[in-house]
PDB file of N, CA and C in Angstrom:
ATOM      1  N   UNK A   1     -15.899   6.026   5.270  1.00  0.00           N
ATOM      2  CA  UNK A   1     -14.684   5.229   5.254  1.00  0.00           C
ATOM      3  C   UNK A   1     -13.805   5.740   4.122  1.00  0.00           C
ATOM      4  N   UNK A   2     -12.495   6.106   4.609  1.00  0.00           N
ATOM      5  CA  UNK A   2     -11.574   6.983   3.602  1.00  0.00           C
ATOM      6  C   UNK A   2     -11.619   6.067   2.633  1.00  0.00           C
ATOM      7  N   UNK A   3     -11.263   4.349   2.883  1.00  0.00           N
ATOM      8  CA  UNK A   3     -10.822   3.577   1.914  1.00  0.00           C
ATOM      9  C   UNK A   3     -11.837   3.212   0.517  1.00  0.00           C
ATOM     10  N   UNK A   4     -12.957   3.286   1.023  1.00  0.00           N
ATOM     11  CA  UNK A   4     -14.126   3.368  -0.395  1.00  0.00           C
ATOM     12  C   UNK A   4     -14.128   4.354  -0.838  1.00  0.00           C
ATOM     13  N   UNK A   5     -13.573   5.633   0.023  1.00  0.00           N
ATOM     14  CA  UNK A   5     -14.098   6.855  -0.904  1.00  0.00           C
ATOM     15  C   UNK A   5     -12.879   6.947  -1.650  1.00  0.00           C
ATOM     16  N   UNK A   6     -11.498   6.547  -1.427  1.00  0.00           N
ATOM     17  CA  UNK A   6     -10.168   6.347  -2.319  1.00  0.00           C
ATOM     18  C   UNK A   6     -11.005   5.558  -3.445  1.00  0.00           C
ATOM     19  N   UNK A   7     -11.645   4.117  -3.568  1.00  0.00           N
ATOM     20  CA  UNK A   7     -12.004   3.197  -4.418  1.00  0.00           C
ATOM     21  C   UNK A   7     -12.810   4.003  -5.280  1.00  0.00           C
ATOM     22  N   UNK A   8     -13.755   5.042  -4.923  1.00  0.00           N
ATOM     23  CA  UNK A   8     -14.261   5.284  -5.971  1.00  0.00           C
ATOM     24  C   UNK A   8     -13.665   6.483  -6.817  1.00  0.00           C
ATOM     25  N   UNK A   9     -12.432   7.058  -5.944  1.00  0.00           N
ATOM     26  CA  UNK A   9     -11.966   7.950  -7.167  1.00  0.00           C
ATOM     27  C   UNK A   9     -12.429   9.202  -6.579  1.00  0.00           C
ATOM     28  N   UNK A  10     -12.786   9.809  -5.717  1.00  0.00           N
ATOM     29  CA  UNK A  10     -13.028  10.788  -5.356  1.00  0.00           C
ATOM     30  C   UNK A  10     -11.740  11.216  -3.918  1.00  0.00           C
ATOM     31  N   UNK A  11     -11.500  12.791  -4.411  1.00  0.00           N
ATOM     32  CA  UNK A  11     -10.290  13.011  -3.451  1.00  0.00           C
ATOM     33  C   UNK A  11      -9.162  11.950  -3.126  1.00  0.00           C
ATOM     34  N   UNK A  12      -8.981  11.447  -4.433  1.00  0.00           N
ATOM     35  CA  UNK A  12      -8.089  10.275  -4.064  1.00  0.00           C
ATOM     36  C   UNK A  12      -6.695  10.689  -2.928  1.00  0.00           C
ATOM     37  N   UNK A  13      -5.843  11.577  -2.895  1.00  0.00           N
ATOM     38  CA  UNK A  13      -5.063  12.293  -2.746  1.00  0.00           C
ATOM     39  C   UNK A  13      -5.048  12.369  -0.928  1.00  0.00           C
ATOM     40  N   UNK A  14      -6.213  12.702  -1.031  1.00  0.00           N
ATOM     41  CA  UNK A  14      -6.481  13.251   0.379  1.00  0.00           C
ATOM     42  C   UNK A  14      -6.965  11.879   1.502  1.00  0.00           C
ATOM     43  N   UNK A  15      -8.049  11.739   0.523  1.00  0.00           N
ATOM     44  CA  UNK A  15      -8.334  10.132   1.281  1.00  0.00           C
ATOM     45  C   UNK A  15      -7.211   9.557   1.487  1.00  0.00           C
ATOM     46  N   UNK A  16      -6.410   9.184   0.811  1.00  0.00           N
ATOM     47  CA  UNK A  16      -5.169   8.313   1.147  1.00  0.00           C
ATOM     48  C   UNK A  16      -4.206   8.391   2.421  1.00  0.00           C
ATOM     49  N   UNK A  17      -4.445   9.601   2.227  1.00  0.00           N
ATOM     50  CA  UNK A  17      -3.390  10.604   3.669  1.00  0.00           C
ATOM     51  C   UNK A  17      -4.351  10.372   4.625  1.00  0.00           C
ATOM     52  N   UNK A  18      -5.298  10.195   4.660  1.00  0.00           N
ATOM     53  CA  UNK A  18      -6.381  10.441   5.732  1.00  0.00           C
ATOM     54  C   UNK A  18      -6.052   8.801   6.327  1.00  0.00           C
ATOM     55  N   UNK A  19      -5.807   7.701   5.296  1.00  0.00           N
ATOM     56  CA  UNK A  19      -5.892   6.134   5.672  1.00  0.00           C
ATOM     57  C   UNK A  19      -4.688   5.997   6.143  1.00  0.00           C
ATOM     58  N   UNK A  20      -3.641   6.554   5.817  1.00  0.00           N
ATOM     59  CA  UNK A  20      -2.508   6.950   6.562  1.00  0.00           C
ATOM     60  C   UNK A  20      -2.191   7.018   7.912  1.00  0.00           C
ATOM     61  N   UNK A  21      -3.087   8.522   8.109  1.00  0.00           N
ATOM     62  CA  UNK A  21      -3.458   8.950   9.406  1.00  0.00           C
ATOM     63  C   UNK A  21      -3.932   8.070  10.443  1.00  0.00           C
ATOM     64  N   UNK A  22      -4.878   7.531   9.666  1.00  0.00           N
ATOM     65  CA  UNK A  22      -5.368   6.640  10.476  1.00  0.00           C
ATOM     66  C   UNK A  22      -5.130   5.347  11.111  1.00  0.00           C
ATOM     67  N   UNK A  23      -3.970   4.919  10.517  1.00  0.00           N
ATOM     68  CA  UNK A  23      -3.390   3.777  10.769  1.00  0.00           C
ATOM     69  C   UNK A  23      -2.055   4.162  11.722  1.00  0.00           C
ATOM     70  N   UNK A  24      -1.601   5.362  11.532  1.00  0.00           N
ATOM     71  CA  UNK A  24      -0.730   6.112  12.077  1.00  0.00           C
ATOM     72  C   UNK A  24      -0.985   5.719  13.881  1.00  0.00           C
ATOM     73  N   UNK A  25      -2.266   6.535  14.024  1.00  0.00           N
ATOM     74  CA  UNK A  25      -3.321   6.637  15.450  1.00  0.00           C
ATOM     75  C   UNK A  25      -3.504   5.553  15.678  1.00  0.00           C
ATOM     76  N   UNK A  26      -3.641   4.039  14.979  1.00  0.00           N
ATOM     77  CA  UNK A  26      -3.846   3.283  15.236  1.00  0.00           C
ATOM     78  C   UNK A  26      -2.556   2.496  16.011  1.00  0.00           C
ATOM     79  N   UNK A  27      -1.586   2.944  15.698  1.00  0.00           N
ATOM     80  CA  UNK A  27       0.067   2.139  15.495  1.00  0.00           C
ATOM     81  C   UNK A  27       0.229   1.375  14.877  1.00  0.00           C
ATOM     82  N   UNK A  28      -0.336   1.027  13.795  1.00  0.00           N
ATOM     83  CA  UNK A  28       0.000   0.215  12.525  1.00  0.00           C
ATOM     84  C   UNK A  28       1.355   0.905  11.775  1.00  0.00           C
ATOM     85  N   UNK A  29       1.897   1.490  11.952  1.00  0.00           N
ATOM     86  CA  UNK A  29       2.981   1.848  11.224  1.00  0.00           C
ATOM     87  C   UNK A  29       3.404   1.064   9.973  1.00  0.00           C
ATOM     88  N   UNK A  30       3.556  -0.221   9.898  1.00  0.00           N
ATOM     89  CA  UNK A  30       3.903  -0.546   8.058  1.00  0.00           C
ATOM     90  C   UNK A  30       2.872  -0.439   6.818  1.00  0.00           C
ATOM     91  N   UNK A  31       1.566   0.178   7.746  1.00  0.00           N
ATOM     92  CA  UNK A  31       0.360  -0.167   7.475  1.00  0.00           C
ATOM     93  C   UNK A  31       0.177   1.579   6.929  1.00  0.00           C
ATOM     94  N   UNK A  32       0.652   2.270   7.948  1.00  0.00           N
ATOM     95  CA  UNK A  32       0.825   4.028   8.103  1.00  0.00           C
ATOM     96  C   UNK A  32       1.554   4.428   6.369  1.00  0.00           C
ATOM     97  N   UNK A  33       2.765   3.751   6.738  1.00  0.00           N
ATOM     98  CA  UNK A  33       3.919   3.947   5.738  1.00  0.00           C
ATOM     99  C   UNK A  33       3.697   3.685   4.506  1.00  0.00           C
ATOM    100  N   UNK A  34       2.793   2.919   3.984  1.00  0.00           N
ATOM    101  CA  UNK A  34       2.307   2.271   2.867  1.00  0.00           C
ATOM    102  C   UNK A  34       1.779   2.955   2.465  1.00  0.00           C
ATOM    103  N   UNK A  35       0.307   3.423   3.076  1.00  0.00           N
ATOM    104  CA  UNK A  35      -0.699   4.426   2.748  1.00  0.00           C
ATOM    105  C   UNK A  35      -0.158   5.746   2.467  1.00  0.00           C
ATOM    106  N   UNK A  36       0.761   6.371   3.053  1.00  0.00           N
ATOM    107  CA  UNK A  36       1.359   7.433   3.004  1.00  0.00           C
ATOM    108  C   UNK A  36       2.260   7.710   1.891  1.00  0.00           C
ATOM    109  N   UNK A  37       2.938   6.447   1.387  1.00  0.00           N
ATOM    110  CA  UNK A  37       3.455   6.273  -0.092  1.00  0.00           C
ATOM    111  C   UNK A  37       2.581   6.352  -1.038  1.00  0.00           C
ATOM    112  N   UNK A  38       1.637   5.989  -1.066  1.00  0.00           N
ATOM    113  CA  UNK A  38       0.434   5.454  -1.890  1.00  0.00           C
ATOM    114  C   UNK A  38      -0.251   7.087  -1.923  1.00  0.00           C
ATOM    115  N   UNK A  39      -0.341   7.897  -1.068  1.00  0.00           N
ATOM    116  CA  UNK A  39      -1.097   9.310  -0.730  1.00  0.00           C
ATOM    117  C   UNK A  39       0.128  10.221  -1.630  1.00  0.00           C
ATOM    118  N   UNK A  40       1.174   9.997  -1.367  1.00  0.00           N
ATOM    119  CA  UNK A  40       2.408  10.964  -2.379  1.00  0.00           C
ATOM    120  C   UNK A  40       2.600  10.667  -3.477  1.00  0.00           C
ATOM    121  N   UNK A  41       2.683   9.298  -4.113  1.00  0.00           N
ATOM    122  CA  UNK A  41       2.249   8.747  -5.185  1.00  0.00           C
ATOM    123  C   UNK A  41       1.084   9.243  -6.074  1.00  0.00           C
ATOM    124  N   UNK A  42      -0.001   9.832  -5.467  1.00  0.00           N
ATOM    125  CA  UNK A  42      -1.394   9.957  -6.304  1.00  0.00           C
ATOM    126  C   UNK A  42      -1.385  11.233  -5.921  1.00  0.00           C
ATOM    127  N   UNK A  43      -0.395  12.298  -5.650  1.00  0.00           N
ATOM    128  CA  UNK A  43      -0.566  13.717  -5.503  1.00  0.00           C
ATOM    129  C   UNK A  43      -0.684  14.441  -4.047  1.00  0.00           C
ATOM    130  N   UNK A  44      -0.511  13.393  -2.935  1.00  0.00           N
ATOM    131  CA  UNK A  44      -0.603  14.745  -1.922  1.00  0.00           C
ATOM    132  C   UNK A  44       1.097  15.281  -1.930  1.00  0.00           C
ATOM    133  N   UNK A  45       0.286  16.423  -2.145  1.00  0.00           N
ATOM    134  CA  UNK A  45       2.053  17.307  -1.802  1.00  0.00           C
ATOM    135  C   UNK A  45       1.969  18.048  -0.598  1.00  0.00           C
ATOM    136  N   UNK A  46       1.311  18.188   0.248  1.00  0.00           N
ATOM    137  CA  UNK A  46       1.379  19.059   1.294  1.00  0.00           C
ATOM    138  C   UNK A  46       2.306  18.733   2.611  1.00  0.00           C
ATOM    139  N   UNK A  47       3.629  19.367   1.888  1.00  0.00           N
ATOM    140  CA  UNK A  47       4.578  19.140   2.895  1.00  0.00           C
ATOM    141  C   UNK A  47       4.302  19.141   4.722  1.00  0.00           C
ATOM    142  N   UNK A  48       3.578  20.444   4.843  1.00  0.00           N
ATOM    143  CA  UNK A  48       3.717  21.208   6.186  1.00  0.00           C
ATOM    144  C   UNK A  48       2.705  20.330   6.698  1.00  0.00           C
ATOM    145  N   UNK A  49       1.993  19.661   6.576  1.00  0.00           N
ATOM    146  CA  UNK A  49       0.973  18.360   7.152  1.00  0.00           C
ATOM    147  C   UNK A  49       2.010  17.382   7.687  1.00  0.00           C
ATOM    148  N   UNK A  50       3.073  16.849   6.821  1.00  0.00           N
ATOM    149  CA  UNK A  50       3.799  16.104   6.737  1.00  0.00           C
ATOM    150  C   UNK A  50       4.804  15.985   7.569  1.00  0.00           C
ATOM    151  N   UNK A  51       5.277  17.276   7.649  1.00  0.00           N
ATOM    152  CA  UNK A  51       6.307  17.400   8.947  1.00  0.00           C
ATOM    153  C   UNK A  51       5.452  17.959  10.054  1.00  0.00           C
ATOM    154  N   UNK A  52       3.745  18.835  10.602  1.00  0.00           N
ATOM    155  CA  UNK A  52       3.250  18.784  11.549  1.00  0.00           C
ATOM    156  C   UNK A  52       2.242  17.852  12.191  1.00  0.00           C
ATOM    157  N   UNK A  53       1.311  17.307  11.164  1.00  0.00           N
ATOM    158  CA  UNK A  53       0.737  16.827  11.206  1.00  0.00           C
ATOM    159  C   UNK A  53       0.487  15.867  12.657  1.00  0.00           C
ATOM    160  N   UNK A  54      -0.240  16.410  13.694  1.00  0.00           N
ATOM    161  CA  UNK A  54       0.294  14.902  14.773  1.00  0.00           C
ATOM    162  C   UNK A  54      -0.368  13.703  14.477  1.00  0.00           C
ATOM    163  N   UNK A  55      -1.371  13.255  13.596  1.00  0.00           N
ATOM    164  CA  UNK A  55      -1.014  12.130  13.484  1.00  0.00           C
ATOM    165  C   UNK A  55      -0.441  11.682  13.370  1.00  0.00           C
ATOM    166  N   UNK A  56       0.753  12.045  12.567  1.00  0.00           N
ATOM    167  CA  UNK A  56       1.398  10.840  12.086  1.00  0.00           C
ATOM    168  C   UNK A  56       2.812  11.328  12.994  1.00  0.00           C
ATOM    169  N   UNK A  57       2.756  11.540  13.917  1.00  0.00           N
ATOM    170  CA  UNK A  57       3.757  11.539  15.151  1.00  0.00           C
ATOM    171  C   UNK A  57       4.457  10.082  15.386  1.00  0.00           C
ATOM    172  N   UNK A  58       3.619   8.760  15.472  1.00  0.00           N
ATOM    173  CA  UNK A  58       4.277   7.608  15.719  1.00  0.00           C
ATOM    174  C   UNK A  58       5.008   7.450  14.798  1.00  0.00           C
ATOM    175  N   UNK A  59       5.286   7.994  13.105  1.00  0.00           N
ATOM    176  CA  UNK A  59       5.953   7.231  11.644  1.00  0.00           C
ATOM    177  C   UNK A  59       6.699   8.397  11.644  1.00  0.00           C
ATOM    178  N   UNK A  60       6.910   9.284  12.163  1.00  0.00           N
ATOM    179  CA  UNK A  60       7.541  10.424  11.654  1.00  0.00           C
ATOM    180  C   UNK A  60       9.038   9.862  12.072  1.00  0.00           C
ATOM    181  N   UNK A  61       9.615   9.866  12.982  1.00  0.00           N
ATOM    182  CA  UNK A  61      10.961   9.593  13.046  1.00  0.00           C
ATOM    183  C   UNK A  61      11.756   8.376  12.667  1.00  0.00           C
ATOM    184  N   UNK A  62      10.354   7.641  12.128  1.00  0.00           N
ATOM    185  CA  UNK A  62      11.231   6.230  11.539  1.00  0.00           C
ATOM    186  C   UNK A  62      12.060   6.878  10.000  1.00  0.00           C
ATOM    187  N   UNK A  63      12.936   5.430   9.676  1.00  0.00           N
ATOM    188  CA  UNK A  63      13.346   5.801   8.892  1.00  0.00           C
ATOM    189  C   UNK A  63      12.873   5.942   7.244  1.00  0.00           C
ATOM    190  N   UNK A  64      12.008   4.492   7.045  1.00  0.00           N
ATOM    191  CA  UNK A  64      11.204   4.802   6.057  1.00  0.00           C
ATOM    192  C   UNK A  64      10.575   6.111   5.811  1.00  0.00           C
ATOM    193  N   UNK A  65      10.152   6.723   6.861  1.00  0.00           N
ATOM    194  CA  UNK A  65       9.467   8.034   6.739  1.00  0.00           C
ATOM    195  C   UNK A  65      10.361   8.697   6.011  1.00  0.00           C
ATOM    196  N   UNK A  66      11.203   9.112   6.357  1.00  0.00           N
ATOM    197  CA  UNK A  66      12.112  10.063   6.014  1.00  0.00           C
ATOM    198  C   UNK A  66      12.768   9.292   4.279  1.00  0.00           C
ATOM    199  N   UNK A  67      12.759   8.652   4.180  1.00  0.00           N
ATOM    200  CA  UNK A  67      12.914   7.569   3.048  1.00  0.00           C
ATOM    201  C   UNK A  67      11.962   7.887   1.825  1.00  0.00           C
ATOM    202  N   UNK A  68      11.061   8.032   2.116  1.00  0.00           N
ATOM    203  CA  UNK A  68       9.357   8.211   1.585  1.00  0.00           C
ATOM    204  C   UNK A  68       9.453   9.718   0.840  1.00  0.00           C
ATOM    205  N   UNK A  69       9.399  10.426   2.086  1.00  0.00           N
ATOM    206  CA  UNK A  69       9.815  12.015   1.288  1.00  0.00           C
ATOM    207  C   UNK A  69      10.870  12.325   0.694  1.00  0.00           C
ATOM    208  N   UNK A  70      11.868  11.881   0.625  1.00  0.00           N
ATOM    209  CA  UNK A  70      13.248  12.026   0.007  1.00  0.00           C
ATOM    210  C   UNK A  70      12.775  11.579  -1.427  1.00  0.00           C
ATOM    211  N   UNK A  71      12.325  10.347  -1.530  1.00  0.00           N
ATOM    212  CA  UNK A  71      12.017   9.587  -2.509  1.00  0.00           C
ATOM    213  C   UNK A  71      11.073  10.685  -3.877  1.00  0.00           C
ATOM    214  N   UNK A  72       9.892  11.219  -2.910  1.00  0.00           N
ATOM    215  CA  UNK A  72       9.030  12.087  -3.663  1.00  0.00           C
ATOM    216  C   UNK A  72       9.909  13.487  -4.000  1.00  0.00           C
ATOM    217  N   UNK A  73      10.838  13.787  -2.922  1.00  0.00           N
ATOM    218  CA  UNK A  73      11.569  15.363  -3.527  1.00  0.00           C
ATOM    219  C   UNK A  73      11.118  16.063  -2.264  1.00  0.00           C
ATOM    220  N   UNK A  74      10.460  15.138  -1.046  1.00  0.00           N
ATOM    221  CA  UNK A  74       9.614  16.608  -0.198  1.00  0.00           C
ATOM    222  C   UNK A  74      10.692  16.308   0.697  1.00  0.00           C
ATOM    223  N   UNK A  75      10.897  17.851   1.095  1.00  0.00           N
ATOM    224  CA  UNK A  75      11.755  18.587   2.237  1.00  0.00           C
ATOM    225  C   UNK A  75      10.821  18.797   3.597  1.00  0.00           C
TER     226      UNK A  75
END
């Protein structure tokens, strides 16, 4: 479970994006968007995930999305 392995501090970065993802697939989207702030916040920088990534296909064209990366500096 990404979310304990975020709690204990390991790959925080990645886990986060991963709880993201996963909520993404799920259609939780405010749920997606959160996690995904929270994942750029604690260091994921990997743009090209970000704009291919298909998970996160359902959050990508909202606007928060685009809100989110602007916010961090990612193009």
């Amino acid at each position: 479970d990404f979310q304990k392995v975020s709690e204990l501090g390991f790959s925080v970065s990645a886990a986060t994006y991963n709880i993201a993802c996963g909520f993404a697939l799920l259609g939780e989207s405010e749920q997606a968007l959160t996690w995904l702030e929270k994942a750029i916040a604690v260091g994921f920088d990997r743009s090209d995930l970000l704009r291919s990534d298909s998970d996160l296909d359902s959050i990508r064209g909202e606007e928060r999305f685009q809100k989110i990366l602007a916010r961090h500096g990612i193009d």
